[in-house]
Protein backbone atom coordinates (compact mmCIF):
# COMPACT_ATOMS: atom_id res chain seq x y z
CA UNK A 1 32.32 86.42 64.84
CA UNK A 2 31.25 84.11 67.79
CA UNK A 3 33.22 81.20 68.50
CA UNK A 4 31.42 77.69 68.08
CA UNK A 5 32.09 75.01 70.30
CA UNK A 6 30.65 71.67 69.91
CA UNK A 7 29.39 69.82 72.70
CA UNK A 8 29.72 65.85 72.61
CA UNK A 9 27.49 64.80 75.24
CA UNK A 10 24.66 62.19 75.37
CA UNK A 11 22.43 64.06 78.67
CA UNK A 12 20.44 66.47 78.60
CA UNK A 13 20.86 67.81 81.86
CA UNK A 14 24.94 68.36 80.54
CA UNK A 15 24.13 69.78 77.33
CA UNK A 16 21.77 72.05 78.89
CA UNK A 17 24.30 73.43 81.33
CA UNK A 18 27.14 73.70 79.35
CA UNK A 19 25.22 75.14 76.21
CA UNK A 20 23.69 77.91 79.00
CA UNK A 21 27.04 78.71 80.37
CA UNK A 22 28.71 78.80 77.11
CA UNK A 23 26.01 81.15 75.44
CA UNK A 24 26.07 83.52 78.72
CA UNK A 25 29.51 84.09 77.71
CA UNK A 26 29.15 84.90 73.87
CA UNK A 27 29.89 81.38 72.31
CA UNK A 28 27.79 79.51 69.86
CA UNK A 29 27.17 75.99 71.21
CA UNK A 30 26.81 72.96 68.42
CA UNK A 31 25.78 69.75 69.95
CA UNK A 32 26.23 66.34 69.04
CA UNK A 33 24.85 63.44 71.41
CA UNK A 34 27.88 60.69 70.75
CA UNK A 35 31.28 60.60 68.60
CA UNK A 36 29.60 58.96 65.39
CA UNK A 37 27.32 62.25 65.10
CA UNK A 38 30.36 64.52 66.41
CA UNK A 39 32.97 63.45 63.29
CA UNK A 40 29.82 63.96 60.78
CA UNK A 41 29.62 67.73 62.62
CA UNK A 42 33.11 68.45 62.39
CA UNK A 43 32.88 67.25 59.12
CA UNK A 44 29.67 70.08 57.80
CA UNK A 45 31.05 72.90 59.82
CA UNK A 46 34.84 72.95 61.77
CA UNK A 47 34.32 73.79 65.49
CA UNK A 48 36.74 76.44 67.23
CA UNK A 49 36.50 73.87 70.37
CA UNK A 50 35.37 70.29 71.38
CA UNK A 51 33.74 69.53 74.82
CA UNK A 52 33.55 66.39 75.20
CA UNK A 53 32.28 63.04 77.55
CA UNK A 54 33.86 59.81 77.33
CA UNK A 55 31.23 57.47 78.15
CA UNK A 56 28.82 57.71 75.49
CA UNK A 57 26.53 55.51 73.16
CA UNK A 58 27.89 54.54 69.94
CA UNK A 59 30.74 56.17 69.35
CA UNK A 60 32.48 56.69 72.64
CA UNK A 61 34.87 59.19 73.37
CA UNK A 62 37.52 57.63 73.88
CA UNK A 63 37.74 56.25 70.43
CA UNK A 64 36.85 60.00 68.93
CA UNK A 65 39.32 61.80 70.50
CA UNK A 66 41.70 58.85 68.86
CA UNK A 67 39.99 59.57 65.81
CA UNK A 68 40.60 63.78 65.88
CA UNK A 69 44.24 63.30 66.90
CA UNK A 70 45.26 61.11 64.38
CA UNK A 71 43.84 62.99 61.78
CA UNK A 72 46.46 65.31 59.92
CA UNK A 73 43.16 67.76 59.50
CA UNK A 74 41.41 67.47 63.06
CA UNK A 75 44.11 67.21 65.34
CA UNK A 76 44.89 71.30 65.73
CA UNK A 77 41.25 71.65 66.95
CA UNK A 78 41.52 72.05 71.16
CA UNK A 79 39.68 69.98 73.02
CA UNK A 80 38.29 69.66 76.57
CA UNK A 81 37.14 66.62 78.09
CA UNK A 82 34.22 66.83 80.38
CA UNK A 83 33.44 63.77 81.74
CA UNK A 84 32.55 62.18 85.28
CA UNK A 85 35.66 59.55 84.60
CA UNK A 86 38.70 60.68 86.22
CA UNK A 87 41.76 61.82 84.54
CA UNK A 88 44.08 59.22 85.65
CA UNK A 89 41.20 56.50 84.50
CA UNK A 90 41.03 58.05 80.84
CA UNK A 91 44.77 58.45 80.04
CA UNK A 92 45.60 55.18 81.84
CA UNK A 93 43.07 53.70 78.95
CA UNK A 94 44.88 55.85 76.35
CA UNK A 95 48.21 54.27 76.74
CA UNK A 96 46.71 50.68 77.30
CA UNK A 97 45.66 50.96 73.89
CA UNK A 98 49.21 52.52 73.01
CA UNK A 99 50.21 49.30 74.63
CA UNK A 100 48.86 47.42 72.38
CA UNK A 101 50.03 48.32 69.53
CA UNK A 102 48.43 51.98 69.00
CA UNK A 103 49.83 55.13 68.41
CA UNK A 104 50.20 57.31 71.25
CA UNK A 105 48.33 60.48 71.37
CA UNK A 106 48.43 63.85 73.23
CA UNK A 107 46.71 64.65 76.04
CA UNK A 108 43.43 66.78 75.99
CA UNK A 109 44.04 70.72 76.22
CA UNK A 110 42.06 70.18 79.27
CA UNK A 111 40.24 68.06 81.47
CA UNK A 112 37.89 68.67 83.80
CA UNK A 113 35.63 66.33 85.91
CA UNK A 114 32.13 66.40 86.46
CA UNK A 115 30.15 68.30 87.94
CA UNK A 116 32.07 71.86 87.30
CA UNK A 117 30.97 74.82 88.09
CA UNK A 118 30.14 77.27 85.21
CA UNK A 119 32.54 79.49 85.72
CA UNK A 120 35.70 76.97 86.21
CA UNK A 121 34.22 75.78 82.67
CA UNK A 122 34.20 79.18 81.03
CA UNK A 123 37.64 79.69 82.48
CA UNK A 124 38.95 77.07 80.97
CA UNK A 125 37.43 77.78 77.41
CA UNK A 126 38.20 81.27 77.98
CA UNK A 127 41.88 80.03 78.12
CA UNK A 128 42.40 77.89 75.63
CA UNK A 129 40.41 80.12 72.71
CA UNK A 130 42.87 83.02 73.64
């Protein structure tokens, strides 16, 4: 059985290139184009991974990967972030928020800036889904 990995991305230039590399390579991409529609995916059909932006309408990333690591049911699901902020920038927010009262929560499995080659990508997947 193929592993399905969602994508949480809002352009299409990103979900085109990831979806490409990840097929190439014998996954099953599912995408959703900000957090709100992500949680209602997760919800019909459990991914095996999450790639995901930060910066996004609606729902932003940040908040979601909040959401799937506080929840006793989401939280074992691995998840990559893929997003043109930089590392230091996104966990920096994530224990601002801890700050202020917030729980703290894990860092991602993985984190990789934009742009990435394909195959630094599909090494990283390759890793984590072993």
């Amino acid at each position: 059985m193929e592993e399905k990995i969602l994508i949480v991305e809002d352009e299409d230039d990103i979900i085109e290139f990831v979806s490409a590399a990840l097929e190439e390579n014998g996954y099953t991409p599912v995408v959703a184009r900000n957090g709100e529609e992500a949680m209602e995916r997760i919800a019909q059909s459990r991914p095996d991974l999450i790639i995901m932006d930060i910066l996004m309408p609606q729902q932003s990333g940040i908040k979601m990967y909040r959401e799937l690591k506080f929840s006793d049911s989401l939280k074992d699901i691995p998840v990559i972030v893929y997003s043109g902020v930089a590392k230091r920038t996104f966990l920096r927010t994530q224990a601002a928020r801890s700050e202020r009262g917030g729980r703290s929560v894990p860092e991602p499995d993985a984190y990789i800036e934009k742009p990435a080659k394909p195959e630094e990508l599909v090494s990283v997947v390759k890793k984590i889904l072993l």
